[in-house]
Protein backbone atom coordinates (compact mmCIF):
# COMPACT_ATOMS: atom_id res chain seq x y z
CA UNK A 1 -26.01 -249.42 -55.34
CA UNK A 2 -27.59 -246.43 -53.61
CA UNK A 3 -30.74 -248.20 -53.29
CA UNK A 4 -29.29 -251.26 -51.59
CA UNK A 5 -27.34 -249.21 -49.10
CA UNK A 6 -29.98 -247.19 -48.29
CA UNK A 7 -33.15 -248.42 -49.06
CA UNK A 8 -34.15 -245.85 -51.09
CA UNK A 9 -35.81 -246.09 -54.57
CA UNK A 10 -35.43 -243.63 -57.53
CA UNK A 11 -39.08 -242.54 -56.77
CA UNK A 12 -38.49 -241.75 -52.88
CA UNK A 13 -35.29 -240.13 -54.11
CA UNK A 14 -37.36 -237.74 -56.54
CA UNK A 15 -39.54 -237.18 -53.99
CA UNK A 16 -37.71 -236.63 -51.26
CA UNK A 17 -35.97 -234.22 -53.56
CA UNK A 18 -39.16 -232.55 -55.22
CA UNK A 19 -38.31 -233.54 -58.66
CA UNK A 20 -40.33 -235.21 -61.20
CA UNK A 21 -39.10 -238.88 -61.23
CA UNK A 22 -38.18 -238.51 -65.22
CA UNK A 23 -35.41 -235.96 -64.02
CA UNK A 24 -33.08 -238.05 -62.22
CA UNK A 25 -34.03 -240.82 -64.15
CA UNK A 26 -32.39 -238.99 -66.96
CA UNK A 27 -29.43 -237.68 -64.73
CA UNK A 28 -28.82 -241.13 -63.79
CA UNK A 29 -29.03 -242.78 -67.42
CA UNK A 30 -26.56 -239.81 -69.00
CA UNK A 31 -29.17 -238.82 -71.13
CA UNK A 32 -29.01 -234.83 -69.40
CA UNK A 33 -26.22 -233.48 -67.70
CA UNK A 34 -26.72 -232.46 -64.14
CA UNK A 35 -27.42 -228.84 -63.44
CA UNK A 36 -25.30 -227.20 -60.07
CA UNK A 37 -28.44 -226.78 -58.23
CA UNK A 38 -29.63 -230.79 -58.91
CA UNK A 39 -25.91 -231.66 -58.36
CA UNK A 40 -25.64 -229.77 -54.81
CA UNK A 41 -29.12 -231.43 -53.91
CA UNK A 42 -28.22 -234.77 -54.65
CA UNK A 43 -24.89 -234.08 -52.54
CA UNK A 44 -26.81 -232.77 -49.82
CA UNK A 45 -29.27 -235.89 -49.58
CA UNK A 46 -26.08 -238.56 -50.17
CA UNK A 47 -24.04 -236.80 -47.84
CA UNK A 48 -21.05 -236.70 -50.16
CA UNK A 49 -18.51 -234.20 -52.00
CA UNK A 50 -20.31 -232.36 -54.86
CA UNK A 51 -16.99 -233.05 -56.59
CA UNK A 52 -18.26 -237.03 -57.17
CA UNK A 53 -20.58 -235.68 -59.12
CA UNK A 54 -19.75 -232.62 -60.57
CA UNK A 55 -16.00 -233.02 -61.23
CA UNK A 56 -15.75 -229.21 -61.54
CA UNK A 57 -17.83 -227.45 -59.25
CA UNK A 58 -15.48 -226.06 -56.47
CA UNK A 59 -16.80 -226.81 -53.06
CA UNK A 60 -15.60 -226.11 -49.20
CA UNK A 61 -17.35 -228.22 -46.32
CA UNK A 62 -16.99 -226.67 -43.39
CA UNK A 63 -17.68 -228.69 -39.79
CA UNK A 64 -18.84 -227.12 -37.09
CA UNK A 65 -19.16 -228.80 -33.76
CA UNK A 66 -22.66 -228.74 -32.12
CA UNK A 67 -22.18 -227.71 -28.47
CA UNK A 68 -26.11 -227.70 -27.68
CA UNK A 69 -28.79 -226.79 -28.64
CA UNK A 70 -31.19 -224.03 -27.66
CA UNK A 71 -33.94 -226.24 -25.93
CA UNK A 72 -31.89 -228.64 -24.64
CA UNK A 73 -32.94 -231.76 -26.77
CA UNK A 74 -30.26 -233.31 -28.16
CA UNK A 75 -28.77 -232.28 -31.36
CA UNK A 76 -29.66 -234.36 -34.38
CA UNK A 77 -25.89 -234.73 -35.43
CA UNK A 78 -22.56 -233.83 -33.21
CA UNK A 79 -21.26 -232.15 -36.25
CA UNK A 80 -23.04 -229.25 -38.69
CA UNK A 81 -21.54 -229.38 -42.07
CA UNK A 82 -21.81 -226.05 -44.34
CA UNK A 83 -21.18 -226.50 -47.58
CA UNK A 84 -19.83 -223.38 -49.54
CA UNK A 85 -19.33 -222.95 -53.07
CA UNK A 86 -16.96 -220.75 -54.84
CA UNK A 87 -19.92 -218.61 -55.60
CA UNK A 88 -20.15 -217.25 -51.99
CA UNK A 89 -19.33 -214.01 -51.13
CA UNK A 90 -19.13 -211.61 -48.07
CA UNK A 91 -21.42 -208.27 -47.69
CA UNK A 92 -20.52 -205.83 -45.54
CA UNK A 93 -23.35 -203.87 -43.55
CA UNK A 94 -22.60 -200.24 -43.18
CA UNK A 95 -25.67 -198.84 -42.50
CA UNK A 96 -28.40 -200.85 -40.58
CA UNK A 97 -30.55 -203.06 -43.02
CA UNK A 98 -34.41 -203.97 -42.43
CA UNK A 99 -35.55 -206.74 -43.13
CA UNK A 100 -39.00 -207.10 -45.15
CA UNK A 101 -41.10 -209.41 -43.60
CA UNK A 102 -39.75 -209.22 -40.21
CA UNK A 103 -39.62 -206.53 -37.53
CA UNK A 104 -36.22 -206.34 -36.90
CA UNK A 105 -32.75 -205.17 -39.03
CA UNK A 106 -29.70 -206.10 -39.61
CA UNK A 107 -26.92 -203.82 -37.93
CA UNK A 108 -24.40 -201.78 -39.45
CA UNK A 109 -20.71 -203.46 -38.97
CA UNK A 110 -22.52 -206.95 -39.69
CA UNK A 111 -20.84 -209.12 -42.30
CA UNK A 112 -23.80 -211.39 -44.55
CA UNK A 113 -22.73 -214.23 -45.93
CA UNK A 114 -24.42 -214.79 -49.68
CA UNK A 115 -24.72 -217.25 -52.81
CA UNK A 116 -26.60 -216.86 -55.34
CA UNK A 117 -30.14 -218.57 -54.86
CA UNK A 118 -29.67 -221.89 -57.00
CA UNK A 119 -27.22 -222.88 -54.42
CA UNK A 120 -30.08 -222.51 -51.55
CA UNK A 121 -29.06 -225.84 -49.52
CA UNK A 122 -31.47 -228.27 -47.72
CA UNK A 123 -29.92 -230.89 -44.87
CA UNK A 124 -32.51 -233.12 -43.76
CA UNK A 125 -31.02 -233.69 -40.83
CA UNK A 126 -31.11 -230.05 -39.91
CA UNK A 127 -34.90 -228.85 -41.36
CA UNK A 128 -34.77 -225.01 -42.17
CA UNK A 129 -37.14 -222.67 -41.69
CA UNK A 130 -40.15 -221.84 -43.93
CA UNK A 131 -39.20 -218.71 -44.52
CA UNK A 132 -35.57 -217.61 -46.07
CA UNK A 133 -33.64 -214.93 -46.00
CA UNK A 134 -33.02 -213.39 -48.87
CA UNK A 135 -30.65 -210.06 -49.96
CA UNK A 136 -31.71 -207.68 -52.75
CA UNK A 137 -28.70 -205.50 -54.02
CA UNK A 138 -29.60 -202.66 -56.65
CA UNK A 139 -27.78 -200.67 -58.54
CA UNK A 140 -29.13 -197.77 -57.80
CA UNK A 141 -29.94 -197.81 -54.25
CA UNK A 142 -29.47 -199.69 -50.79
CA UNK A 143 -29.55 -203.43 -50.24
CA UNK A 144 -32.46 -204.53 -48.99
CA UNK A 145 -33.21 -208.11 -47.15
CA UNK A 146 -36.28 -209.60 -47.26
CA UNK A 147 -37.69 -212.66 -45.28
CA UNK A 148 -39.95 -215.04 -47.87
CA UNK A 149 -40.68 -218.43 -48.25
CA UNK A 150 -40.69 -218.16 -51.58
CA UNK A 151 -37.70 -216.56 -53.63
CA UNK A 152 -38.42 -212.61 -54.44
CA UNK A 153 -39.21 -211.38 -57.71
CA UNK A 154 -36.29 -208.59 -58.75
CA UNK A 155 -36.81 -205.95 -61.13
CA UNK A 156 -34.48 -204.94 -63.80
CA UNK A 157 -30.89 -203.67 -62.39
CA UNK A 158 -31.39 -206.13 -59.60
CA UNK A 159 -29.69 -209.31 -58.04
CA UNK A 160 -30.71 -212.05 -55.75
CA UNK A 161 -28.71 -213.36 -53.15
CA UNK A 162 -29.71 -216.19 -50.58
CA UNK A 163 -28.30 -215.33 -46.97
CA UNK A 164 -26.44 -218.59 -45.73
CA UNK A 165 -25.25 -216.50 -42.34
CA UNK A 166 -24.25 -213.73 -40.52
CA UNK A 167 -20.99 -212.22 -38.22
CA UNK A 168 -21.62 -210.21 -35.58
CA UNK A 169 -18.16 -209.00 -35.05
């Protein structure tokens, strides 16, 4: 059904996706259940409610109206949808944070928003950067951020967070 709406074969899906085609020919036959992260792709790339196919994840989309964008070409959709799980939380900065990676720091009385990494969403519409932002908290010391395309190795004690945004208020 997908592929006659949209063209699109199992093998550009798995691509497209960076899975091996096996994997979501085994999501689609039954024969493995789908994993969060797979699920929250696969919503991402069909554009619909992870709740179609994974009856229990909780999920908010969020729209945001695009009022321009910073070059002036026109914006590849009129709306920007965020899609939040019940995973996300809020971090409150209250002490400046630097960011690895980058020469600049997060300021004290900044709120980050976080979920943990497997949730890490791509939009095709709306390519990311190559480099994420990621938030280290320790047990026994400050948070750190660090900016990585790849996803940071943590030591013992530690846990990774993806940053999905940031209030400056």
């Amino acid at each position: 059904m997908y592929k006659n709406r949209h063209s699109k074969t199992q093998i550009k899906v798995s691509k497209q996706l960076g899975w091996a085609p096996a994997t979501l020919g085994l999501y689609l036959s039954g024969k493995r259940e789908l994993t969060n992260a797979h699920g929250l792709q696969l919503a991402n790339l069909f554009d619909c409610d992870i709740r179609r196919l994974l009856p229990g994840m909780h999920m908010q989309t969020r729209e945001y109206p695009v009022a321009f964008t910073v070059s002036g070409n026109p914006s590849p959709q009129p709306v920007k949808k965020i899609r939040r799980t019940d995973k996300s939380r809020a971090v409150w900065c209250d002490v400046d944070i630097w960011i690895e990676g980058a020469a600049l720091a997060v300021p004290a009385g900044t709120t980050i928003i976080v979920q943990p990494p497997e949730y890490v969403q791509n939009d095709p519409l709306w390519p990311t950067m190559n480099k994420r932002y990621w938030l280290i908290q320790s047990k026994t010391r400050n948070a750190r951020i660090v900016l990585s395309a790849e996803k940071p190795k943590v030591k013992r004690g530690e846990t990774l967070w993806h940053l999905e945004g940031t209030l400056f208020v």
